[in-house]
Protein backbone atom coordinates (compact mmCIF):
# COMPACT_ATOMS: atom_id res chain seq x y z
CA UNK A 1 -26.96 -6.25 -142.27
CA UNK A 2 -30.38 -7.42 -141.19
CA UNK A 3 -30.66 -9.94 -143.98
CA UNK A 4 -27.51 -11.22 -143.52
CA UNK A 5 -28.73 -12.02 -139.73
CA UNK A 6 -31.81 -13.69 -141.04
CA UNK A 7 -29.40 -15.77 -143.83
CA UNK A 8 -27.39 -16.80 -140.52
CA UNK A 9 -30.47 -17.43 -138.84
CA UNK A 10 -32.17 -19.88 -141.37
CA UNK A 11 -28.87 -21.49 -142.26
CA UNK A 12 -28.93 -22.67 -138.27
CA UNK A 13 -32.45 -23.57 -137.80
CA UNK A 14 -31.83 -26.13 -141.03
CA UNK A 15 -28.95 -27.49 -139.37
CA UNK A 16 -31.22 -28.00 -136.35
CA UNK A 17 -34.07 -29.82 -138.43
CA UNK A 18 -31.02 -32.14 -140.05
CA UNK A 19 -29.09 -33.38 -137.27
CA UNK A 20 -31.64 -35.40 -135.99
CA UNK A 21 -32.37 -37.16 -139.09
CA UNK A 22 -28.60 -37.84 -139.59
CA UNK A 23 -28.17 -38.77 -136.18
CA UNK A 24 -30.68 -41.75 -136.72
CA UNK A 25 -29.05 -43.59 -139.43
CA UNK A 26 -27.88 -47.18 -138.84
CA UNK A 27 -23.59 -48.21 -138.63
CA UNK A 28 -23.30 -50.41 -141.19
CA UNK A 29 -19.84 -51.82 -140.32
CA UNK A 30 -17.53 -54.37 -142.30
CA UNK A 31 -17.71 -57.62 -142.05
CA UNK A 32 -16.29 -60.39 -139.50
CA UNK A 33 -15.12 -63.66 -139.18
CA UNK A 34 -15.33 -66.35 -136.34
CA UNK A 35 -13.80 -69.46 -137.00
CA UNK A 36 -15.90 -72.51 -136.10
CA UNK A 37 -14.97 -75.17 -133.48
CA UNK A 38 -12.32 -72.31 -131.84
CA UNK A 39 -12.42 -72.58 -128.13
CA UNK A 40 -10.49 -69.78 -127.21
CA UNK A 41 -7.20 -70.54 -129.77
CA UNK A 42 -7.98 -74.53 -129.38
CA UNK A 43 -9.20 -76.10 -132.08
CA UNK A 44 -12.66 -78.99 -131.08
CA UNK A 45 -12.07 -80.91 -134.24
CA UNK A 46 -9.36 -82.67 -135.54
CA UNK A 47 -6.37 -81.37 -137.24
CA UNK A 48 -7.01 -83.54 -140.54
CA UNK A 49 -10.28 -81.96 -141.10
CA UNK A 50 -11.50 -78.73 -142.85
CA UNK A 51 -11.39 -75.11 -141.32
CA UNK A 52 -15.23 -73.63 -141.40
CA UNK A 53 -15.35 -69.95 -141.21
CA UNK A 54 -18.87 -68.30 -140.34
CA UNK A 55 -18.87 -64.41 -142.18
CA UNK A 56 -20.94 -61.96 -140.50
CA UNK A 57 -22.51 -61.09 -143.13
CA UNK A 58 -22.39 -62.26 -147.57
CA UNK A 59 -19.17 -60.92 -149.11
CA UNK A 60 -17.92 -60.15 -152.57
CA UNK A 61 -15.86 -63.78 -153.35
CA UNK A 62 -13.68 -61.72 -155.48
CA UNK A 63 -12.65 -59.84 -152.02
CA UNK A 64 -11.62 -63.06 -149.82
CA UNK A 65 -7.82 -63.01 -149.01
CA UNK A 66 -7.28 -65.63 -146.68
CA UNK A 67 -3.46 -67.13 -145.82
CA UNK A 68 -2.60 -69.46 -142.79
CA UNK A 69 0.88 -69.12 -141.49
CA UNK A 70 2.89 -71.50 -139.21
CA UNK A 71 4.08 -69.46 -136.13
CA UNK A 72 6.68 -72.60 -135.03
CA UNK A 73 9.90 -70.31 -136.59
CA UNK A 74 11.77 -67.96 -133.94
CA UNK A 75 10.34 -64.56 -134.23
CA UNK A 76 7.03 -65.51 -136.09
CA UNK A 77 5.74 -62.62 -133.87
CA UNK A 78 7.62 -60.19 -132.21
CA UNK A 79 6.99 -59.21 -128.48
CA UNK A 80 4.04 -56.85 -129.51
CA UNK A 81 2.38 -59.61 -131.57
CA UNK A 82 3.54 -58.27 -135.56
CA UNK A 83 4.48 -60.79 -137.83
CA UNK A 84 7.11 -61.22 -139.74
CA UNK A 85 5.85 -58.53 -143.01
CA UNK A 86 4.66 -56.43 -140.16
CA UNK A 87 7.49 -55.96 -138.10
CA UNK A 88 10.20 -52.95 -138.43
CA UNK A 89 11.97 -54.26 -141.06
CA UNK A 90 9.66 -55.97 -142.32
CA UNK A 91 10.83 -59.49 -143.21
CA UNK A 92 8.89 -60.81 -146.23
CA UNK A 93 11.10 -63.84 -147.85
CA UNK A 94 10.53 -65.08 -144.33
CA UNK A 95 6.88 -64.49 -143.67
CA UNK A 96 6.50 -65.80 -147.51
CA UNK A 97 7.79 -69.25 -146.21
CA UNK A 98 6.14 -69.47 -143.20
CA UNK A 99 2.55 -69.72 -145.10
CA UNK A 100 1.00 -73.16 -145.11
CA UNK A 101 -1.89 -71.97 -147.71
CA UNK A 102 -3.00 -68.88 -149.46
CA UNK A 103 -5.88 -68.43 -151.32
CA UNK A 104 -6.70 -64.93 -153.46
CA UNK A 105 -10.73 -64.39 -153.99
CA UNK A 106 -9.43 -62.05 -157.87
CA UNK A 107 -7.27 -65.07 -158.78
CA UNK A 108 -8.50 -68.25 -157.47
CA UNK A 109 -6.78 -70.25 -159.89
CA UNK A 110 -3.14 -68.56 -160.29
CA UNK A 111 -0.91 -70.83 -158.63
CA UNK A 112 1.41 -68.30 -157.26
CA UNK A 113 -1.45 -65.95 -154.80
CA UNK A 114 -3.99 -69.41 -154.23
CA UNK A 115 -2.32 -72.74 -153.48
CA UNK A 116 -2.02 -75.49 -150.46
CA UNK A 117 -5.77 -75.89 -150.02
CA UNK A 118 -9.46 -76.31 -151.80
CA UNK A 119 -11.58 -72.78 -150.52
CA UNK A 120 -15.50 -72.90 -151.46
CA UNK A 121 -17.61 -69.93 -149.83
CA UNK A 122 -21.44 -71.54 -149.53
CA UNK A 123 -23.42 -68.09 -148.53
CA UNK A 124 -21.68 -67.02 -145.12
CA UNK A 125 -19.76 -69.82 -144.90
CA UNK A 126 -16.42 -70.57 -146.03
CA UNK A 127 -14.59 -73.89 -145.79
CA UNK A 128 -10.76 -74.47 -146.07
CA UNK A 129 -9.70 -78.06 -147.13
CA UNK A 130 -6.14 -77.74 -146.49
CA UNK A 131 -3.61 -80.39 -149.04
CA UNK A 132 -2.00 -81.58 -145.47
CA UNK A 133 -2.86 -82.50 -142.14
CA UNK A 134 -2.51 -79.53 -139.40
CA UNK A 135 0.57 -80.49 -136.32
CA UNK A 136 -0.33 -80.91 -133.44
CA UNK A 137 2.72 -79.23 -132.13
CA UNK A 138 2.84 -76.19 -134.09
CA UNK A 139 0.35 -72.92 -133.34
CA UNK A 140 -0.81 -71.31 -136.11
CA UNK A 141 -2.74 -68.33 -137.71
CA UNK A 142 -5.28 -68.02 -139.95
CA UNK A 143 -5.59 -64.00 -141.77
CA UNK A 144 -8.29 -62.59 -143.44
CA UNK A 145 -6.33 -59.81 -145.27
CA UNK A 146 -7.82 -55.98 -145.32
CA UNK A 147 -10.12 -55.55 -148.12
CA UNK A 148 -13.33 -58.36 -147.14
CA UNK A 149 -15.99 -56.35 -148.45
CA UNK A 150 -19.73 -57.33 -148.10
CA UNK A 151 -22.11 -56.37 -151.18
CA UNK A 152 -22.70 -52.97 -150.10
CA UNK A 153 -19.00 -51.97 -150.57
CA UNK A 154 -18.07 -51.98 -146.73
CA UNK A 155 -14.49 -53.42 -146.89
CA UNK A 156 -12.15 -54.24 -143.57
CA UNK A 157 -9.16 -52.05 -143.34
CA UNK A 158 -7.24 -54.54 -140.93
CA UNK A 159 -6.16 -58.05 -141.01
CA UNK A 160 -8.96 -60.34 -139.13
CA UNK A 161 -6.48 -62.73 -137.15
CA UNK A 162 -7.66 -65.85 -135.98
CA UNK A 163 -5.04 -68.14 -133.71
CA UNK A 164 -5.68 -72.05 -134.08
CA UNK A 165 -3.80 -75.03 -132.13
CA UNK A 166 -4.51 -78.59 -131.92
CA UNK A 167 -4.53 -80.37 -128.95
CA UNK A 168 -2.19 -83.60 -128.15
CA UNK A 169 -4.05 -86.37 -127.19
CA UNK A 170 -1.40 -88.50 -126.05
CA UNK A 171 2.48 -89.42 -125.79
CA UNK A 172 4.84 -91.52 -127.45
CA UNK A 173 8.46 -92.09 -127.81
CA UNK A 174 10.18 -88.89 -126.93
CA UNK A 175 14.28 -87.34 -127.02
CA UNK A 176 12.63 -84.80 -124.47
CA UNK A 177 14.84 -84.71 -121.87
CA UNK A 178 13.81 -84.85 -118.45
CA UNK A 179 15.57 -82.04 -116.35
CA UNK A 180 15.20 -78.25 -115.44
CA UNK A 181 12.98 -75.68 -117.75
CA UNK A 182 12.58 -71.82 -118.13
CA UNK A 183 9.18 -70.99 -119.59
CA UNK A 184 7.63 -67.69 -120.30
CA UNK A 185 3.52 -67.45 -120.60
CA UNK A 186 2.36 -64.46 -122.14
CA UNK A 187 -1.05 -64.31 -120.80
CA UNK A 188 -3.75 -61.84 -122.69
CA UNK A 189 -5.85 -61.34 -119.44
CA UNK A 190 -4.94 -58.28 -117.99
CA UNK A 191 -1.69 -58.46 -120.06
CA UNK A 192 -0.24 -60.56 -117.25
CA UNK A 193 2.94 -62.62 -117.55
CA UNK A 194 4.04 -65.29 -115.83
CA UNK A 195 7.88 -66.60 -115.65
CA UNK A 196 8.71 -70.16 -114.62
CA UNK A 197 11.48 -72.34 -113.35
CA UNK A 198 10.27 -76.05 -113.79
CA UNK A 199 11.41 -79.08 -112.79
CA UNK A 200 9.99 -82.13 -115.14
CA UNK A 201 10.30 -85.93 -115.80
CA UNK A 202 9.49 -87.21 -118.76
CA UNK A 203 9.35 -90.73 -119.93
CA UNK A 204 11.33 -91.35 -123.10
CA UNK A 205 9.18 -94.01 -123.69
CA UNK A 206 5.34 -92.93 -123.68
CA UNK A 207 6.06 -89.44 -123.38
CA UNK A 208 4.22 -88.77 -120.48
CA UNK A 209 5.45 -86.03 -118.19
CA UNK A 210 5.46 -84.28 -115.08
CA UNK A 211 6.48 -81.02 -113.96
CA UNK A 212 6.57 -78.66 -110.86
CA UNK A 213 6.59 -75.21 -111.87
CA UNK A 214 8.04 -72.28 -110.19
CA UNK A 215 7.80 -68.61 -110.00
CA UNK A 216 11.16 -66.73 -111.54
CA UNK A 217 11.23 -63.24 -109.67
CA UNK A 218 12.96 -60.53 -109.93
CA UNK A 219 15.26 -59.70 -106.99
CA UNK A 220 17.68 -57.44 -105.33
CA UNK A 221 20.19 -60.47 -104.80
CA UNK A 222 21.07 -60.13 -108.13
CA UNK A 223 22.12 -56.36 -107.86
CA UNK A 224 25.81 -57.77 -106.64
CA UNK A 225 26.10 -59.01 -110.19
CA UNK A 226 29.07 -57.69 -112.47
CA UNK A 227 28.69 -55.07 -114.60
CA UNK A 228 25.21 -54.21 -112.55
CA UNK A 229 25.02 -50.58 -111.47
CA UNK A 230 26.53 -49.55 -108.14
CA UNK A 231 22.66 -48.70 -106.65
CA UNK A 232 19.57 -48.64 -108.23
CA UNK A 233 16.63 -45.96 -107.19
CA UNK A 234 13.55 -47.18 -104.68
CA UNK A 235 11.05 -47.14 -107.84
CA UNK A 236 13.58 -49.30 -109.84
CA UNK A 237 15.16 -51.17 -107.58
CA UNK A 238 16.46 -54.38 -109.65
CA UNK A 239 19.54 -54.77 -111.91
CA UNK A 240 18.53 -55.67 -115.40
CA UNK A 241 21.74 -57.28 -117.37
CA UNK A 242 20.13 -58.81 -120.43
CA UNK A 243 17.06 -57.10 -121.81
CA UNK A 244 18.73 -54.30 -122.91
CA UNK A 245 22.29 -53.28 -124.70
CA UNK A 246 23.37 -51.73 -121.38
CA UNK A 247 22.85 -52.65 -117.66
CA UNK A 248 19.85 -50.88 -116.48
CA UNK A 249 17.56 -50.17 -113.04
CA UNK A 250 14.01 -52.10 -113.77
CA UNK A 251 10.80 -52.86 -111.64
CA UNK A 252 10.34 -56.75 -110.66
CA UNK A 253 7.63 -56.47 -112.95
CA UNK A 254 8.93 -55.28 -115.50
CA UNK A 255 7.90 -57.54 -118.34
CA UNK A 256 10.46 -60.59 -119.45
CA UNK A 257 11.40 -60.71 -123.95
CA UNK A 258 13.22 -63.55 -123.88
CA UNK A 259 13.99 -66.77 -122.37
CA UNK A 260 17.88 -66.50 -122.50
CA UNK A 261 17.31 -63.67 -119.93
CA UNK A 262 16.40 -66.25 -117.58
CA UNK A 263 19.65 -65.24 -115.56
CA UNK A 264 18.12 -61.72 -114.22
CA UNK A 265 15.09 -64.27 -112.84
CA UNK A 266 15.68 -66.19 -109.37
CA UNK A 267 13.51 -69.33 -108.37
CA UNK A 268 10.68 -68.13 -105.66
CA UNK A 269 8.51 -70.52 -104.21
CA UNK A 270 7.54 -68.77 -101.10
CA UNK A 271 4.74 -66.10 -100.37
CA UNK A 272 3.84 -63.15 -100.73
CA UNK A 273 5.45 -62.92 -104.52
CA UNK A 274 6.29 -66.50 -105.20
CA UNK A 275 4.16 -69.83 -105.73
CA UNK A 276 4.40 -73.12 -107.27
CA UNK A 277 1.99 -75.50 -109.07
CA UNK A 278 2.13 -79.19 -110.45
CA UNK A 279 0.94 -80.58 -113.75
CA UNK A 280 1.85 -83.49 -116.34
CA UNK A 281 0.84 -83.83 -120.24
CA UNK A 282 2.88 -85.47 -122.62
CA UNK A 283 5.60 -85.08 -125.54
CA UNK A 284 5.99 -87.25 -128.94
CA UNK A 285 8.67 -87.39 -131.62
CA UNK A 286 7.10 -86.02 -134.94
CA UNK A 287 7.97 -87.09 -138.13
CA UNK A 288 9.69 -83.57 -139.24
CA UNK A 289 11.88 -83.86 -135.98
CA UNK A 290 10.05 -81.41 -133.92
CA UNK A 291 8.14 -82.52 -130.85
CA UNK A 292 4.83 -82.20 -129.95
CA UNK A 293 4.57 -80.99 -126.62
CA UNK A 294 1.06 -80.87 -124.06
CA UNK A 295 -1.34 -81.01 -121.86
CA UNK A 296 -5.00 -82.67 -120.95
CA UNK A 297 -7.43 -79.82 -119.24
CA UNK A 298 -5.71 -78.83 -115.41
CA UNK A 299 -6.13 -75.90 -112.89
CA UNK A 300 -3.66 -73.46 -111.79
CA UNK A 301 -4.90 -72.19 -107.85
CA UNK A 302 -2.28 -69.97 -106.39
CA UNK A 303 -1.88 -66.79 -104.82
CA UNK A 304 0.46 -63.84 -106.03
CA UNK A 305 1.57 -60.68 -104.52
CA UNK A 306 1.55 -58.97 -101.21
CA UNK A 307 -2.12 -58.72 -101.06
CA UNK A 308 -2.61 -62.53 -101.18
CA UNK A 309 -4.18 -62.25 -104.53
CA UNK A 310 -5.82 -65.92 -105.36
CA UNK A 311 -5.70 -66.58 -109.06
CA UNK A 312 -7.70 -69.64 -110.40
CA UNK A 313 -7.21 -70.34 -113.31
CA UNK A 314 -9.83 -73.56 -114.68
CA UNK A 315 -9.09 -75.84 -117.83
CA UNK A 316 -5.85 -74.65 -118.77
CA UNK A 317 -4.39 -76.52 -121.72
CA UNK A 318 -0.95 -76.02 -123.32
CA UNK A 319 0.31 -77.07 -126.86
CA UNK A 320 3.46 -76.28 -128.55
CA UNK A 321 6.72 -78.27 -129.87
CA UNK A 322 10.16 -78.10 -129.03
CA UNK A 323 13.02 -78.40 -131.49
CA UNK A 324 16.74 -79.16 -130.92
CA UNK A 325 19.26 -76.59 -130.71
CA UNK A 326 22.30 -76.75 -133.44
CA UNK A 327 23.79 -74.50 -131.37
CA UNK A 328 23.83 -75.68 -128.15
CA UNK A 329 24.65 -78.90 -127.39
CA UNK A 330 21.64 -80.52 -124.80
CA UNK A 331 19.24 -77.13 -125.47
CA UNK A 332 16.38 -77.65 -126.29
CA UNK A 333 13.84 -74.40 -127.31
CA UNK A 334 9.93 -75.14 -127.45
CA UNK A 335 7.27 -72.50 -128.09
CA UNK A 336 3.94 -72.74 -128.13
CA UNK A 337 0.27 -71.73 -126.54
CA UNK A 338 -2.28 -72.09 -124.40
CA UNK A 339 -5.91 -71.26 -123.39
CA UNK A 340 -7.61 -71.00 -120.17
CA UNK A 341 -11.49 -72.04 -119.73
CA UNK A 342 -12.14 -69.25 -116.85
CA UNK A 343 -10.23 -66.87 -115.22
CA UNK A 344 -11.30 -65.63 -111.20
CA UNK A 345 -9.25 -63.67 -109.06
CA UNK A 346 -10.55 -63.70 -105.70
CA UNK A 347 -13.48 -65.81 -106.96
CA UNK A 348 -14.76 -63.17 -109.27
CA UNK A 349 -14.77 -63.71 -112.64
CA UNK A 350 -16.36 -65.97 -115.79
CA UNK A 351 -14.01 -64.60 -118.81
CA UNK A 352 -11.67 -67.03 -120.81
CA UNK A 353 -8.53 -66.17 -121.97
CA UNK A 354 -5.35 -67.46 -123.76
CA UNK A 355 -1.58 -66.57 -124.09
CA UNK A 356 1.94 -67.69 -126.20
CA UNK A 357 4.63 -69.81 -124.47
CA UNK A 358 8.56 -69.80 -125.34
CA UNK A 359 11.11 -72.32 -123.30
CA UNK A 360 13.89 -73.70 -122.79
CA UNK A 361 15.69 -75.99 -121.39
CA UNK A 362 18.82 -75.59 -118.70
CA UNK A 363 22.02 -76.74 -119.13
CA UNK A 364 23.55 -77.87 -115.54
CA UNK A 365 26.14 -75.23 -115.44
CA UNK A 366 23.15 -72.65 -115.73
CA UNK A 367 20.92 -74.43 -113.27
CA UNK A 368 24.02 -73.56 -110.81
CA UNK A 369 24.61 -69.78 -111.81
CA UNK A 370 20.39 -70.25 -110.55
CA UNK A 371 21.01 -71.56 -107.41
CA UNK A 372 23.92 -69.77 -106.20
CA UNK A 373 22.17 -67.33 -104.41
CA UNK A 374 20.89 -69.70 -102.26
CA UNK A 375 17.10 -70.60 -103.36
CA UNK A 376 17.31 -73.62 -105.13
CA UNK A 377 14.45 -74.68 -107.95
CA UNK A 378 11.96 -76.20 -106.41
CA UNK A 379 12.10 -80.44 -107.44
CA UNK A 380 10.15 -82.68 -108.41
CA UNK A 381 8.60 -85.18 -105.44
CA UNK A 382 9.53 -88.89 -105.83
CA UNK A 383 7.20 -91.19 -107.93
């Protein structure tokens, strides 16, 4: 018995002398990848020139899995941000044809895995020479797959996502019709999102336009609505008709999927929950009939909520495209996204941040079903 206490007893002490020197050694993670000339989604550079890539570190060639997919197609990424392979089903004909180049590190030269651009790794540094010219009015994203492993044998296990845009410059001759907009902006700080009624006029001729957005609320008025439950409870106190299969009880901030829901949503100008803002950018006719859609650099200053919260939002800059619906005779969708310089709420604050856009335009019978409870969207002033 004794000398199985002392066994116990030096079995401890070594564990005591070894942590320490385990405890010491040095996290050797995988490697990373920033894209050069990204300003928080916004490309510096032009969309006709080559994607750099800085590694964090050398990496095995053979391991480089790199693919750049167009996120312009409806439901490119779902509400939680999964593409098309990654969503539940998985949709992989679809995510297959929304790649604009692909490029395998094991088969650099099989036409099937590598193709739509020249890739050349120079140390840490790996430059993309697409065989096209980037749009300005689609977003993209460029993935690193799982599996970038530097020459130690430390390999990512996720994909390394890197969002890209291009900025419009300037207009042009434009079928954007001037008239009333929904918008939704998904904004990543503090998972915030804003809803929008906007009034714009755009110039079919240089494209420039102007807008006057407006907050899209929740509200009781909307409870009387048919089909709506008889009462909703004090902690979910707003009908919900169309983001679910059944009429439901929701919060007013209850988050928005979907820009046909725009109905549940009333125009709201006014303090404490409401606010407006006014900006112009411009919109151009593309070759592939889309249409580039944007902004120069402007600054959102509002205040939301009950506590007078002021939100400041500096060097905001949209980009997107909007397409013509088949479906709908005068609809037009547009999607899109957007990056902000600096973010303060009550003056504090020095972050960035960025976001997605989807919208869509009214037709005049819907802009009525709007304003029949009495708030009408905010217009435009005169020229």
């Amino acid at each position: 018995m004794k000398a199985f206490a002392l066994r116990i007893l030096f079995f401890a002490a070594a564990a005591l002398v070894l942590l320490p020197a385990s405890s010491c050694q040095t996290f050797d993670p995988a490697p990373d990848a920033t894209l050069v000339g990204d300003t928080n989604g916004t490309m510096s550079q032009g969309p006709g020139e080559p994607l750099v890539v800085n590694l964090s570190e050398p990496v095995k060639a053979s391991s480089i899995r790199v693919k750049c997919v167009a996120l312009a197609v409806p439901g490119a990424l779902d509400g939680e941000g999964n593409l098309l392979d990654e969503q539940s089903p998985p949709d992989v004909q679809a995510f297959k044809d929304s790649i604009v180049f692909a490029y395998d590190g094991a088969n650099p030269d099989d036409e099937t895995v590598s193709y739509g651009a020249k890739v050349e790794l120079d140390g840490t540094k790996l430059t993309i020479t697409p065989d096209s010219t980037f749009s300005v009015s689609v977003p993209y994203l460029l993935i690193i797959e799982p599996g970038l492993e530097d020459l130690a044998g430390h390999a990512t296990a996720v994909r390394i996502r890197m969002p890209l845009t291009y900025k419009l410059t300037g207009g042009g001759p434009t079928r954007l019709p001037s008239g009333y907009y929904y918008f939704i902006m998904n904004v990543e700080y503090l998972s915030q999102q804003l809803r929008l009624y906007a009034d714009m006029d755009v110039d079919p001729k240089t494209g420039i336009w102007r807008g006057k957005f407006t907050a899209a609320t929740r509200q009781t008025l909307t409870n009387t609505r048919s089909g709506c439950p008889s009462s909703c409870p004090k902690d979910t106190p707003i009908c919900q008709l169309l983001n679910s299969a059944l009429p439901s009880c929701v919060k007013p901030s209850d988050t928005q999927s979907d820009v046909t829901q725009f109905p549940d949503f009333l125009p709201d100008p006014n303090l404490p929950e409401g606010y407006t803002f006014s900006t112009e950018g411009f919109a151009k006719d593309e070759p592939d009939g889309t249409i580039a859609f944007g902004t120069a650099p402007f600054d959102i200053d509002i205040q939301v909520g009950a506590g007078h919260i002021e939100v400041y939002a500096k060097s905001t800059v949209i980009n997107g495209q909007f397409v013509e619906s088949k479906a709908v005779k005068g609809r037009f969708t547009g999607k899109g996204s957007f990056s902000v310089a600096l973010v303060q709420l009550n003056g504090s604050g020095k972050d960035p941040t960025k976001g997605d856009l989807t919208a869509m335009t009214l037709l005049d019978s819907e802009v009525k079903q709007v304003e029949s409870y009495g708030e009408p969207i905010p217009k435009l002033p005169p020229k």
